[in-house]
Structure formats: C-alpha cells, structure tokens
PDB file of N, CA and C in Angstrom:
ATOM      1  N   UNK A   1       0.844  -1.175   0.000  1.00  0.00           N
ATOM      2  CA  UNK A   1       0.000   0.000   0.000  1.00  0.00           C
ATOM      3  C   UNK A   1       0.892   1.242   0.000  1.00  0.00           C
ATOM      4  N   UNK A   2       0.680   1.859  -0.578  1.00  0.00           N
ATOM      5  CA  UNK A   2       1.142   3.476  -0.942  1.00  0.00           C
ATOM      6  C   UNK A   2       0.719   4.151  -0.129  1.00  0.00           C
ATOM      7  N   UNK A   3       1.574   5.043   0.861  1.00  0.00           N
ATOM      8  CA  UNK A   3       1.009   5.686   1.895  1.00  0.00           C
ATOM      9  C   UNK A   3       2.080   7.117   1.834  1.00  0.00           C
ATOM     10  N   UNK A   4       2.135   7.733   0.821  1.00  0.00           N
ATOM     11  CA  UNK A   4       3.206   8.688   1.054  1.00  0.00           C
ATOM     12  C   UNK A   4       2.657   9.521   0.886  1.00  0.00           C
ATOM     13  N   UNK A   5       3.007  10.536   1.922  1.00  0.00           N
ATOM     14  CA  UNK A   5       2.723  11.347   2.457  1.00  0.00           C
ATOM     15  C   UNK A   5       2.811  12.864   1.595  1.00  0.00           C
ATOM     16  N   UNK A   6       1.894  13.694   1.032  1.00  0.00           N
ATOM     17  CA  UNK A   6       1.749  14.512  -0.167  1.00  0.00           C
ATOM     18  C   UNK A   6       2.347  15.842   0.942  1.00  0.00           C
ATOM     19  N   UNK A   7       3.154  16.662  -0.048  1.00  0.00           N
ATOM     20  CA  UNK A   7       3.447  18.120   0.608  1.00  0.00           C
ATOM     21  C   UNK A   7       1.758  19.284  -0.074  1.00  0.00           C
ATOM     22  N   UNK A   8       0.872  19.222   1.219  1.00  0.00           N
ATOM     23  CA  UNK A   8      -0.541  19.784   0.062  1.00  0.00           C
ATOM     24  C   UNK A   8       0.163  21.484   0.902  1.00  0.00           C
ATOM     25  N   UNK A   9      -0.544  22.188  -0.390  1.00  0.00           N
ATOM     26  CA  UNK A   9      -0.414  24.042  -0.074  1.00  0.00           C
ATOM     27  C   UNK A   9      -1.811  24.491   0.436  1.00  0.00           C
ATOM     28  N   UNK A  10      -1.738  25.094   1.139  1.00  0.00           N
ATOM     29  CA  UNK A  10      -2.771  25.854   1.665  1.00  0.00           C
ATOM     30  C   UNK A  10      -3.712  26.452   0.806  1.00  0.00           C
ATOM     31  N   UNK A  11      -4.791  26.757   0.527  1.00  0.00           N
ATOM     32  CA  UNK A  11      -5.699  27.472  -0.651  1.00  0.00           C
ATOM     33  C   UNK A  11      -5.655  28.880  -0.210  1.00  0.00           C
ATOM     34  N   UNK A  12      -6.310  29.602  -1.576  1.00  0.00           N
ATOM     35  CA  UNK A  12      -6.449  30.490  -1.722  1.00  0.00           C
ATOM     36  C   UNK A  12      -7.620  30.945  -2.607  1.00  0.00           C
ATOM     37  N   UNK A  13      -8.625  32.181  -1.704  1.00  0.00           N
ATOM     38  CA  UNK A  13      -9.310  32.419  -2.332  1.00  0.00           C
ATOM     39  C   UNK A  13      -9.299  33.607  -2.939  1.00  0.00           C
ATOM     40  N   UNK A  14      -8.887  34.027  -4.204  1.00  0.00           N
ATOM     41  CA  UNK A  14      -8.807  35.580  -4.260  1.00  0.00           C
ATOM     42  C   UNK A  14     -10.090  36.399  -4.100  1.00  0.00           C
ATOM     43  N   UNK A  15     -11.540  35.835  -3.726  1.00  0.00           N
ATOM     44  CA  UNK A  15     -12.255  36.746  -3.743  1.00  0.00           C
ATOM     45  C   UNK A  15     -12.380  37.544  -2.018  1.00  0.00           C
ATOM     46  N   UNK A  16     -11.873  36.804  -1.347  1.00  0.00           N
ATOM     47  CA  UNK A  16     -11.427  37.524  -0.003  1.00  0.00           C
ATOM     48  C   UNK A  16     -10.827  38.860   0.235  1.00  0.00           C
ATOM     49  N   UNK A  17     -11.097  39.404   1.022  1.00  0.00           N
ATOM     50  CA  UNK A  17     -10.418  40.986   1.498  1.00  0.00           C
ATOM     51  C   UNK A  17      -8.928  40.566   2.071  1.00  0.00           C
ATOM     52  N   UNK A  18      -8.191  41.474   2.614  1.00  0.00           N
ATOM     53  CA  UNK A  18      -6.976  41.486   3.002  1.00  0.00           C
ATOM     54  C   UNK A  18      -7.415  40.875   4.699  1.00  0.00           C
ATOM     55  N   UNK A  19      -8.329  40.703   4.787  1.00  0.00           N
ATOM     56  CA  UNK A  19      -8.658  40.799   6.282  1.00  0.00           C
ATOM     57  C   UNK A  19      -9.674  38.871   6.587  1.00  0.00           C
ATOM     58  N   UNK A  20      -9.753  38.582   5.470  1.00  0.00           N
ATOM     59  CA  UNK A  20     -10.435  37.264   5.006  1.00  0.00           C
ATOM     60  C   UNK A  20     -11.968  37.032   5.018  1.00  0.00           C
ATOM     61  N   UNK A  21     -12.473  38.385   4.811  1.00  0.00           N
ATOM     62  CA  UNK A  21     -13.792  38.250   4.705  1.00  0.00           C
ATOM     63  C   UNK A  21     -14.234  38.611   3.501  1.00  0.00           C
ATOM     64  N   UNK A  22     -15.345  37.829   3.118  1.00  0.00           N
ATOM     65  CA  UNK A  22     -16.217  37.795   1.684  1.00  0.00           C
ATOM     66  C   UNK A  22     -16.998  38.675   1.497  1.00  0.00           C
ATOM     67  N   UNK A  23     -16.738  39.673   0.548  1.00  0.00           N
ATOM     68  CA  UNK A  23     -17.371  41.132   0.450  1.00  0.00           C
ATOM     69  C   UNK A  23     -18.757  40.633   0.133  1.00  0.00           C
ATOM     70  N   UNK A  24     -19.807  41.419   0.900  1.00  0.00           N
ATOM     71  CA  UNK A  24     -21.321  40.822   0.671  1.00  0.00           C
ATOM     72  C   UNK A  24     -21.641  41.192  -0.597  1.00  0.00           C
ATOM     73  N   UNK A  25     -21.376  41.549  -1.388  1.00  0.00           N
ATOM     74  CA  UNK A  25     -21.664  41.340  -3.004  1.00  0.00           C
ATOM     75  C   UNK A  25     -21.380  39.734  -3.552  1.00  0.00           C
ATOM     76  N   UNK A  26     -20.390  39.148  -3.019  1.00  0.00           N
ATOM     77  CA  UNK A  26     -20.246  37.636  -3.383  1.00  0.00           C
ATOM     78  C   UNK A  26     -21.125  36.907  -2.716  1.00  0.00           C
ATOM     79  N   UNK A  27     -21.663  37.373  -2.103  1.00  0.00           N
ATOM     80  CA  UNK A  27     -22.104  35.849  -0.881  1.00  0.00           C
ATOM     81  C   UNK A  27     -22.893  35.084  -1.820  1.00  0.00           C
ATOM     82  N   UNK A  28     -23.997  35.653  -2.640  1.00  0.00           N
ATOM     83  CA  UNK A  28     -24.313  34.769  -3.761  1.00  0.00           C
ATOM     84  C   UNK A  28     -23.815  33.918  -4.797  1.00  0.00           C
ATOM     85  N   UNK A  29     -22.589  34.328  -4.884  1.00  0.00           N
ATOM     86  CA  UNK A  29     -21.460  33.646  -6.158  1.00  0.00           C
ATOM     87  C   UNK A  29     -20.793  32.687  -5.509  1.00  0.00           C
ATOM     88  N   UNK A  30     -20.258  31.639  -6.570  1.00  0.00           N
ATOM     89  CA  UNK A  30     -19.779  30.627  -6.537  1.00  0.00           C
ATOM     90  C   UNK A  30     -18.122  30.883  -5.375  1.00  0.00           C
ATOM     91  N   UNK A  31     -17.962  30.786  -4.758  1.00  0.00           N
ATOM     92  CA  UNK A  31     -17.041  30.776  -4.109  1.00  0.00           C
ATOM     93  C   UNK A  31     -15.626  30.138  -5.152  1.00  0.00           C
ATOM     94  N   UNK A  32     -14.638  30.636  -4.986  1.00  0.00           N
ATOM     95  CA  UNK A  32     -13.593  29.750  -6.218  1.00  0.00           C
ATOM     96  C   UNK A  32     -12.160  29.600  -5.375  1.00  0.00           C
ATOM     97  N   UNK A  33     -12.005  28.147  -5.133  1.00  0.00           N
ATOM     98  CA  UNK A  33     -10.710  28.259  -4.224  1.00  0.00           C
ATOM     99  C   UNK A  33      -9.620  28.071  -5.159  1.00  0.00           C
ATOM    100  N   UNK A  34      -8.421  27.888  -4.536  1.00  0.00           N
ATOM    101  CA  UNK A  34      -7.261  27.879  -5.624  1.00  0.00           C
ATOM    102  C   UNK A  34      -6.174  27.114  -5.022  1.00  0.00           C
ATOM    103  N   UNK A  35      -5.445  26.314  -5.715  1.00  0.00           N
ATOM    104  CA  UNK A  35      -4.249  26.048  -4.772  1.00  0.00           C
ATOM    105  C   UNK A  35      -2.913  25.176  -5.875  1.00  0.00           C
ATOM    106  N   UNK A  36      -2.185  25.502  -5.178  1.00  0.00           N
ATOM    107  CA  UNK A  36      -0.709  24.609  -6.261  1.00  0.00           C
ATOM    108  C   UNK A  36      -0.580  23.228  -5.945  1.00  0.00           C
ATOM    109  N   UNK A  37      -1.072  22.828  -6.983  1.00  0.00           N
ATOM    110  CA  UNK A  37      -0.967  20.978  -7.082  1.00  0.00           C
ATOM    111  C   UNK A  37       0.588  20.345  -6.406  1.00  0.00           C
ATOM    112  N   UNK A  38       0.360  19.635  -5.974  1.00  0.00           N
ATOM    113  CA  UNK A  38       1.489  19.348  -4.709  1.00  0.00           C
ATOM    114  C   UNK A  38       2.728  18.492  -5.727  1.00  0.00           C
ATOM    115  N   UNK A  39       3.527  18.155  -5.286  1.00  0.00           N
ATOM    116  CA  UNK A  39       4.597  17.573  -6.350  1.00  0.00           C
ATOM    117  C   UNK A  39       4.440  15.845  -6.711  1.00  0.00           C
ATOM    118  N   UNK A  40       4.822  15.577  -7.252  1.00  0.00           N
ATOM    119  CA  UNK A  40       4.520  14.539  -7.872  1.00  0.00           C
ATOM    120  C   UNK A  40       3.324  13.669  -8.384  1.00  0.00           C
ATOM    121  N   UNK A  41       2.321  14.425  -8.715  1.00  0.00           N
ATOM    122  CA  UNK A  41       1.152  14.357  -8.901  1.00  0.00           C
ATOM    123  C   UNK A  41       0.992  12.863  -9.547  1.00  0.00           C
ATOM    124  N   UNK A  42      -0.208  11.908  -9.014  1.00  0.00           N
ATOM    125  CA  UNK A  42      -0.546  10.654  -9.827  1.00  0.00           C
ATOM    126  C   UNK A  42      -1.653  11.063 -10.727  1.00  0.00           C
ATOM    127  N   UNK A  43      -1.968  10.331 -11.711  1.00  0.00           N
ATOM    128  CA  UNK A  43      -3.265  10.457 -12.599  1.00  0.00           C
ATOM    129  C   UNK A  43      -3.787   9.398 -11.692  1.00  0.00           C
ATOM    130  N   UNK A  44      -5.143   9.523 -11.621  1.00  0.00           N
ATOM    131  CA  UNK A  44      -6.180   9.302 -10.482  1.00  0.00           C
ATOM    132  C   UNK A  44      -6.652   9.643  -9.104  1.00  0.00           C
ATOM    133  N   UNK A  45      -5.453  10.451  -8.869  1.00  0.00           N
ATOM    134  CA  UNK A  45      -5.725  10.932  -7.145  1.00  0.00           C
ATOM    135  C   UNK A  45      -7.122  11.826  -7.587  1.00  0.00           C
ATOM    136  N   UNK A  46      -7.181  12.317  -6.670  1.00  0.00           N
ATOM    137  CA  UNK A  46      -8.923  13.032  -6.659  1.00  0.00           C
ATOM    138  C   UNK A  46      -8.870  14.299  -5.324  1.00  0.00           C
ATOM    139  N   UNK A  47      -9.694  14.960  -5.568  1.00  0.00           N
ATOM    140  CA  UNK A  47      -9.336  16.141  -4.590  1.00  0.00           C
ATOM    141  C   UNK A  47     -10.712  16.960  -4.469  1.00  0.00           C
ATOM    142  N   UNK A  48     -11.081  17.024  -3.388  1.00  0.00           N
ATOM    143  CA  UNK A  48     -12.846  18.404  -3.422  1.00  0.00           C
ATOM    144  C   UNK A  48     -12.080  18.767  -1.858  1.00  0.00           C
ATOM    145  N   UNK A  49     -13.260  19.795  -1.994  1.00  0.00           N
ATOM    146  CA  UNK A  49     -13.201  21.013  -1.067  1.00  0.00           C
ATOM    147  C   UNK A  49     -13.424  20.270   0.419  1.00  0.00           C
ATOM    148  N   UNK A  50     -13.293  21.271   1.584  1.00  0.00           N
ATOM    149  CA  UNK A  50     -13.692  20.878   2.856  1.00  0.00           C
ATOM    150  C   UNK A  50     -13.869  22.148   3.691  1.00  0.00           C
ATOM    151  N   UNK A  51     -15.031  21.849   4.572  1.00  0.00           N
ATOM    152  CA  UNK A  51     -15.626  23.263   5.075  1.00  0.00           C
ATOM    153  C   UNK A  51     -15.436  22.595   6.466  1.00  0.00           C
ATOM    154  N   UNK A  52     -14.812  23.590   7.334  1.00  0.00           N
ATOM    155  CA  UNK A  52     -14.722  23.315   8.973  1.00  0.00           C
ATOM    156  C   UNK A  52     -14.282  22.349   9.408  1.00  0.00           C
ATOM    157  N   UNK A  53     -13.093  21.834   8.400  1.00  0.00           N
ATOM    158  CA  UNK A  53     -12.408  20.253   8.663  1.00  0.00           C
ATOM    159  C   UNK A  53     -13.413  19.179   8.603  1.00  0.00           C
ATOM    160  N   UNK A  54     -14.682  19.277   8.042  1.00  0.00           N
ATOM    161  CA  UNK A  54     -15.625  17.942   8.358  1.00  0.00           C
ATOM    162  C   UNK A  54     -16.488  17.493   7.196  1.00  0.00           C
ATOM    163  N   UNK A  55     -16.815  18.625   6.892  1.00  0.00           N
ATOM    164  CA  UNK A  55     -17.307  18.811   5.598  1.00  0.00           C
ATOM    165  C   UNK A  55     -17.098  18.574   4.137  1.00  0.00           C
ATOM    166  N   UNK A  56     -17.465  17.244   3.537  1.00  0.00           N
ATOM    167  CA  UNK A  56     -16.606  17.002   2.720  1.00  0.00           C
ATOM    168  C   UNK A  56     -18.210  17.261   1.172  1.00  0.00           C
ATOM    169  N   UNK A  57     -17.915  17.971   0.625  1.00  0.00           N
ATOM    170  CA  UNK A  57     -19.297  18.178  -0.838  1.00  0.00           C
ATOM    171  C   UNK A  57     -18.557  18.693  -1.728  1.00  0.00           C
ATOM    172  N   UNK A  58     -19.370  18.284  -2.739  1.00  0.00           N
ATOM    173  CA  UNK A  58     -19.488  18.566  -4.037  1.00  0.00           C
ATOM    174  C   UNK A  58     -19.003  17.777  -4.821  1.00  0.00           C
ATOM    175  N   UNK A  59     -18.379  18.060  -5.814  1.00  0.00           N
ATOM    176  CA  UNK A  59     -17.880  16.937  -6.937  1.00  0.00           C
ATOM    177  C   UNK A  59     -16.697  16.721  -7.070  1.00  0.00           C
ATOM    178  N   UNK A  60     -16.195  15.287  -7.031  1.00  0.00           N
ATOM    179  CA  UNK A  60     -14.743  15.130  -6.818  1.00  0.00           C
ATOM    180  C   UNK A  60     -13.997  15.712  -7.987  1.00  0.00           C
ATOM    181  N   UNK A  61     -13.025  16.013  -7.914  1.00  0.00           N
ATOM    182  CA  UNK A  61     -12.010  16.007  -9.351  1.00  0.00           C
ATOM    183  C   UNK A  61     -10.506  15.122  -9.627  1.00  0.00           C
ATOM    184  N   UNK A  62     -10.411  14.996 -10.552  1.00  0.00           N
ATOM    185  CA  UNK A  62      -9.575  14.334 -10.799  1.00  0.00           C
ATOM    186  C   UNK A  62      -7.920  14.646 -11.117  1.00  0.00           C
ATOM    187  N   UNK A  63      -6.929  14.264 -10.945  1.00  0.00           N
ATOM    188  CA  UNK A  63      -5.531  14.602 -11.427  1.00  0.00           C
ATOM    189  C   UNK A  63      -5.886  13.936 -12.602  1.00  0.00           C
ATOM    190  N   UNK A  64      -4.839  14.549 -13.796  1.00  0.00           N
ATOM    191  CA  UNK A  64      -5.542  14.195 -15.300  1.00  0.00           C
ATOM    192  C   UNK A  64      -3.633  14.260 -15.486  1.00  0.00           C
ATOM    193  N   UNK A  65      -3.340  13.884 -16.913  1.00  0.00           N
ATOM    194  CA  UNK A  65      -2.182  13.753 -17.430  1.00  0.00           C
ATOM    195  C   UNK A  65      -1.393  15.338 -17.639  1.00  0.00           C
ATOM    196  N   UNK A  66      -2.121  16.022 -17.534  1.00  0.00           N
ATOM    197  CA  UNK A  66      -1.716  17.374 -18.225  1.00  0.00           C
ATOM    198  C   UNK A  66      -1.342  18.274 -16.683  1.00  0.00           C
ATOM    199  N   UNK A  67      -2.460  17.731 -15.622  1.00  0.00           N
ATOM    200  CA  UNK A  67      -1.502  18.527 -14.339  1.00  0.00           C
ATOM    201  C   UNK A  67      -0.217  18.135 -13.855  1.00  0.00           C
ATOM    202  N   UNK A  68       0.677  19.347 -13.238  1.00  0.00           N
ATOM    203  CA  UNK A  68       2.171  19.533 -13.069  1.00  0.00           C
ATOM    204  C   UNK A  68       2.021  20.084 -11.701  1.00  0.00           C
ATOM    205  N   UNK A  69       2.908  19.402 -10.976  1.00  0.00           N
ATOM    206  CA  UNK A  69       3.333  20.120  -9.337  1.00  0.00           C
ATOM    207  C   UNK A  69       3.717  21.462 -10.105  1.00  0.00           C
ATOM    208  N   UNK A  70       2.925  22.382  -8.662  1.00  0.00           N
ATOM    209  CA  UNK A  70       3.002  23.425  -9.219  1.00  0.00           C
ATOM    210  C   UNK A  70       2.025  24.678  -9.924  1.00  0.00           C
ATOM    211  N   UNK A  71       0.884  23.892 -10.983  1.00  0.00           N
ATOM    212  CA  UNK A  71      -0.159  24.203 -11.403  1.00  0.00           C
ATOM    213  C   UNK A  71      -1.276  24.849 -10.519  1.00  0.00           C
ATOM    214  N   UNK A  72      -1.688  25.553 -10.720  1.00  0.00           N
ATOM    215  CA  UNK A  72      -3.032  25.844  -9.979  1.00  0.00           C
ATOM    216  C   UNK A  72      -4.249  25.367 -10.501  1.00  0.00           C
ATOM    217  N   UNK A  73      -4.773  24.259  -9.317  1.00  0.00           N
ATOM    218  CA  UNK A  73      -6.380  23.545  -9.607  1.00  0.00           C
ATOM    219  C   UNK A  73      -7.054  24.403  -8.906  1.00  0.00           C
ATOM    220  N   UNK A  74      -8.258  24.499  -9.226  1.00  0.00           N
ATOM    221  CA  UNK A  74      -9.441  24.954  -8.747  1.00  0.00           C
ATOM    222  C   UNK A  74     -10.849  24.123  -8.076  1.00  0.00           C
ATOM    223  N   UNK A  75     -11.388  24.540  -7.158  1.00  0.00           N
ATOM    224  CA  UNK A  75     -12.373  24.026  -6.615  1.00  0.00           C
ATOM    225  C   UNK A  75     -13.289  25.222  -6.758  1.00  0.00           C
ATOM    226  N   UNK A  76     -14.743  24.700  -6.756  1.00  0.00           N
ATOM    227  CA  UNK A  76     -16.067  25.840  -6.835  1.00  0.00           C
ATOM    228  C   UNK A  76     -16.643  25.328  -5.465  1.00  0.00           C
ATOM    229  N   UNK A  77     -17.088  26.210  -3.953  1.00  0.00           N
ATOM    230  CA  UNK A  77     -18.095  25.980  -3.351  1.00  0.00           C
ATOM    231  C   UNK A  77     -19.130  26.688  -3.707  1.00  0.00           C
ATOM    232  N   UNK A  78     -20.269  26.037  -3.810  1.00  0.00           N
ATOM    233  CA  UNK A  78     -21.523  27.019  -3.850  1.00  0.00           C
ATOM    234  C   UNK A  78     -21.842  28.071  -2.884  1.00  0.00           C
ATOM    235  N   UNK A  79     -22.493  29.137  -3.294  1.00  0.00           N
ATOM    236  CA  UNK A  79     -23.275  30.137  -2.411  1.00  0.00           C
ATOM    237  C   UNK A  79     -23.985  29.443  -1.204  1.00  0.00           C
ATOM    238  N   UNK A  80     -24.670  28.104  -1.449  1.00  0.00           N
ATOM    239  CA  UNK A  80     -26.015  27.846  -1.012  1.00  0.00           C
ATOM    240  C   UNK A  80     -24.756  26.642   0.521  1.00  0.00           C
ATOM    241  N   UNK A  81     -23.659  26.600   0.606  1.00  0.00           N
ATOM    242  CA  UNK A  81     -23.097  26.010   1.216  1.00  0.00           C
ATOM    243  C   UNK A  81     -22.582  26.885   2.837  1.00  0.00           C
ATOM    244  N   UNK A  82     -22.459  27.906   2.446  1.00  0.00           N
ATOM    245  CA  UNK A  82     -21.613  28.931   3.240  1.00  0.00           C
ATOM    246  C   UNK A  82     -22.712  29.977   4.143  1.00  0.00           C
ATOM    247  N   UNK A  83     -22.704  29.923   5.173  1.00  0.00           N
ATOM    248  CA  UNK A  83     -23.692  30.472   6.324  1.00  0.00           C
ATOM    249  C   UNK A  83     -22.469  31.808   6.391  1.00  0.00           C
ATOM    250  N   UNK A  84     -23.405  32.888   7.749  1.00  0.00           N
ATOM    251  CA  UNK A  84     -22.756  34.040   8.162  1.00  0.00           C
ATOM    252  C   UNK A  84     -21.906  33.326   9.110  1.00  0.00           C
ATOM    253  N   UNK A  85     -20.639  33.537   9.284  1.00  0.00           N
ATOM    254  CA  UNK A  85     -19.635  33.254  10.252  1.00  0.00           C
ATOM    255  C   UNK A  85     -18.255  33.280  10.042  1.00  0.00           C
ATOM    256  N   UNK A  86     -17.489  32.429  11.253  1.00  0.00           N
ATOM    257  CA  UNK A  86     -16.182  32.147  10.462  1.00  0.00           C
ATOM    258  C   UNK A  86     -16.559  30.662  10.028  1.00  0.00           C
ATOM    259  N   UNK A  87     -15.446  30.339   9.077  1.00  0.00           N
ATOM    260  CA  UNK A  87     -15.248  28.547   8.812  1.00  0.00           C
ATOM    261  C   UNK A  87     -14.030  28.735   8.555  1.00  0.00           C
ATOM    262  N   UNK A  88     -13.643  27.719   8.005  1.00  0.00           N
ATOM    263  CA  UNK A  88     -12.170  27.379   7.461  1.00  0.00           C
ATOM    264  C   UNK A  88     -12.452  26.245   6.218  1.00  0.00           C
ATOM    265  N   UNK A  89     -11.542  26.520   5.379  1.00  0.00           N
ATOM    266  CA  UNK A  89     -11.594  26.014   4.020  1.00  0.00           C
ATOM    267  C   UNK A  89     -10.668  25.385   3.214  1.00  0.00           C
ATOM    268  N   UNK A  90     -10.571  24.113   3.225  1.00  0.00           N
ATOM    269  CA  UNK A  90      -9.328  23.581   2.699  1.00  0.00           C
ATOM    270  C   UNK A  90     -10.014  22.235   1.490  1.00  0.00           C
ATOM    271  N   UNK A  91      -8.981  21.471   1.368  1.00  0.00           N
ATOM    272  CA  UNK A  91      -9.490  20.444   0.621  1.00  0.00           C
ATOM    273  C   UNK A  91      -8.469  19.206   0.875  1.00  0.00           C
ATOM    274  N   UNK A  92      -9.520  18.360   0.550  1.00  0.00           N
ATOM    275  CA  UNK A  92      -8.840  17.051   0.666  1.00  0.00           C
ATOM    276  C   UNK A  92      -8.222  15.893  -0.944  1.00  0.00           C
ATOM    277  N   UNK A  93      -7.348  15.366  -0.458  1.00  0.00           N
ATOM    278  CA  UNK A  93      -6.915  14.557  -1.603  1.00  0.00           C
ATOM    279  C   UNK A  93      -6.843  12.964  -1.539  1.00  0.00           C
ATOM    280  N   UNK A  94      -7.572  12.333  -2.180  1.00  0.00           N
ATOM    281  CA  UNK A  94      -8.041  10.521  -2.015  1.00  0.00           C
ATOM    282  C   UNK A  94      -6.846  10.252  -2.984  1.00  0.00           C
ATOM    283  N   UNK A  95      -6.007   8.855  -2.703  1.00  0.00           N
ATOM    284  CA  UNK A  95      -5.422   8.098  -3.521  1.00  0.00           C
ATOM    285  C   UNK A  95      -6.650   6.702  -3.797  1.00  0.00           C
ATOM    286  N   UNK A  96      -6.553   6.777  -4.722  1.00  0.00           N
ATOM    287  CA  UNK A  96      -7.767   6.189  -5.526  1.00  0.00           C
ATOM    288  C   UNK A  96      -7.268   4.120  -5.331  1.00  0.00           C
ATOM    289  N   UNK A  97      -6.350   3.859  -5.072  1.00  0.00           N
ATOM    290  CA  UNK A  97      -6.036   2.630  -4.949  1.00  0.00           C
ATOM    291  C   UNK A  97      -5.966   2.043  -3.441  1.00  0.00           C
ATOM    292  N   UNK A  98      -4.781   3.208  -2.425  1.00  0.00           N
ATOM    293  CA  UNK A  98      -5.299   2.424  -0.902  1.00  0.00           C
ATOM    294  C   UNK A  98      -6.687   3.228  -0.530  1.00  0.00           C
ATOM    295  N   UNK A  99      -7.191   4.271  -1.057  1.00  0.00           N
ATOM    296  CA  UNK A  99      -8.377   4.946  -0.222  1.00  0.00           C
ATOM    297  C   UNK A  99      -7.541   5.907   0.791  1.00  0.00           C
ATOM    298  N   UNK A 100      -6.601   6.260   1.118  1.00  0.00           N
ATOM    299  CA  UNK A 100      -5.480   7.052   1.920  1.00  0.00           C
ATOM    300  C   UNK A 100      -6.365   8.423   1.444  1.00  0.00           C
ATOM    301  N   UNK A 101      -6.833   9.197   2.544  1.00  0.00           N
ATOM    302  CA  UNK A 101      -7.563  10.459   2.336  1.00  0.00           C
ATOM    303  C   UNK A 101      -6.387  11.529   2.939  1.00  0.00           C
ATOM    304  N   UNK A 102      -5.732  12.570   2.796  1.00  0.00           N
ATOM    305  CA  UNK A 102      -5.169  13.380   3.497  1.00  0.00           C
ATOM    306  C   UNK A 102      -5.598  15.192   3.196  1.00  0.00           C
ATOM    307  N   UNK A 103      -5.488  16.095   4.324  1.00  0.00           N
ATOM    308  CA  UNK A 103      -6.588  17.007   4.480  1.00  0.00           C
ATOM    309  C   UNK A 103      -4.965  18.408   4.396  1.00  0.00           C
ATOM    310  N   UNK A 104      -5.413  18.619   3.518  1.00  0.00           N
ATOM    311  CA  UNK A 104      -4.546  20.207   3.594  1.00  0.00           C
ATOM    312  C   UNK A 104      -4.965  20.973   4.932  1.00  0.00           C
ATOM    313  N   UNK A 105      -3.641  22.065   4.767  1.00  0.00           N
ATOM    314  CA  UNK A 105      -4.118  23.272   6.064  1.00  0.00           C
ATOM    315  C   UNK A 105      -5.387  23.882   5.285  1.00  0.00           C
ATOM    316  N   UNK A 106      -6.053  25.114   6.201  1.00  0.00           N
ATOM    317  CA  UNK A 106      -6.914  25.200   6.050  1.00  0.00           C
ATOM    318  C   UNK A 106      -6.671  26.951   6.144  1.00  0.00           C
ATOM    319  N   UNK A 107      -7.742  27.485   5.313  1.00  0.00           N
ATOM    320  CA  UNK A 107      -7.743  29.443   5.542  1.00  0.00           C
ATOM    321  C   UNK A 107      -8.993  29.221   6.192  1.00  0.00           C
ATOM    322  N   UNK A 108      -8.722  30.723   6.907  1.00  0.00           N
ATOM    323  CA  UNK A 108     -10.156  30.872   7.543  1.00  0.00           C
ATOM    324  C   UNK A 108     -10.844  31.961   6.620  1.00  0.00           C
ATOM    325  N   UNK A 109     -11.811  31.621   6.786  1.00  0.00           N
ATOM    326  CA  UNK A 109     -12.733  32.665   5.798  1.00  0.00           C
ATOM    327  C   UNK A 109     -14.025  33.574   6.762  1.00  0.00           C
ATOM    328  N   UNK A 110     -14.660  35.057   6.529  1.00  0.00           N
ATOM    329  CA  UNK A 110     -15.320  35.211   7.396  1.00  0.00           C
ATOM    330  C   UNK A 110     -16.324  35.930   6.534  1.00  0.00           C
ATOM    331  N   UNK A 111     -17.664  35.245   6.551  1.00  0.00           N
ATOM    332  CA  UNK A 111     -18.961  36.099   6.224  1.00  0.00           C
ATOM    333  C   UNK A 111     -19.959  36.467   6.861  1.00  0.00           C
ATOM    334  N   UNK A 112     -19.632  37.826   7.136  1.00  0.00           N
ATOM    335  CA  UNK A 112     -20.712  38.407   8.000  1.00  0.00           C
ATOM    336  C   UNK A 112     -22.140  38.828   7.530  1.00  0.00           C
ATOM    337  N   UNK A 113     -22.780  38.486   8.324  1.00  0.00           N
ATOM    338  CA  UNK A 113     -24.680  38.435   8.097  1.00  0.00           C
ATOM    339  C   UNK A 113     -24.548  39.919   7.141  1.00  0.00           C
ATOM    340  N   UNK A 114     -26.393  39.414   6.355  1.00  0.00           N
ATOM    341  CA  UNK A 114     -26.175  40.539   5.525  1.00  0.00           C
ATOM    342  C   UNK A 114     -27.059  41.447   6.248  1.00  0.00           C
ATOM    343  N   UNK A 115     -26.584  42.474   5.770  1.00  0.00           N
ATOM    344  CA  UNK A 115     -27.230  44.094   6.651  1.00  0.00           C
ATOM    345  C   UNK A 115     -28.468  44.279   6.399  1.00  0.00           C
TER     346      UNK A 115
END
C-alpha cells in the first residue's frame, strides 16, 4: 500500500479581502478556491473542497495527465453552502487505490450576516 505522504499548499481564495472576509456582493457567487498541485502528482488521485475540517461536498475532481506540481487547480463551493460566520476552508486529496484520504491546512474565511 502506498502511503506517502503529499506536501498539500494551503488554498487560496482571491475573492477575499486582506482581512479574510467575503465582500457581501459575493455571498451569492460561486465561491472559487485555488491552490498549487502538490509535487509529484498521480493520474487518479482526486481532490474536493472541505468546510470546517468535516465537511466534505461537491464533486470530486480528478488529477488528469496534463496537471504539473506546481499548477493551480481549482475548486467551486456554492453560495447555497456557506452560512454568516467564520469557517475554514481547505481540501482534501483521495489516492484512488489504498483509499489514503489526506486534508490540507486550512484558511479561515469570514462572512458576516447581511445588513
């Protein structure tokens, strides 16, 4: 069993303020995370989002032949996912042969109720 251990990067959302809160003009929009594909990438690993370390939705994606450590993948959370508060937002990555799940760091993100 393959159990090695991935160097994952922290995400990034550029629609955040300097301060990590989601300007209430987005709260409706697709949330768009970002992050640099970790090094040695397999074709088949798989990777989605994670809300508050527990939270695991939406649609998996796949490492494909054409991603490079390094690259920036993208994840979409929906509007309809994200309440007023803080959370934290990271994502996770499955090796598709042992099932080995491992959980990136995480940003905190903050959306405050709308006015």
């Amino acid at each position: 069993m393959n159990c090695h251990i991935l160097k994952l990067h922290a995400p990034v959302i550029p629609a955040l303020d300097n301060n990590g809160v989601l300007p209430p003009e987005l709260h409706n929009s697709l949330l768009i995370v970002e992050f640099k594909c970790w090094d040695n990438p397999l074709v088949g690993y798989t990777y989605r989002w994670t809300l508050d370390d527990w939270h695991y939705e939406g649609p998996e994606k796949s490492i494909t032949e054409q991603d490079r450590a390094g690259d920036t993948l993208t994840l979409e959370i929906p509007a309809s996912s994200l309440t007023p508060g803080i959370h934290s937002i990271g994502y996770l990555v499955r090796n598709p042969t042992s099932e080995v799940i491992q959980d990136s760091p995480a940003v905190q993100i903050i959306i405050n109720p709308a006015p």
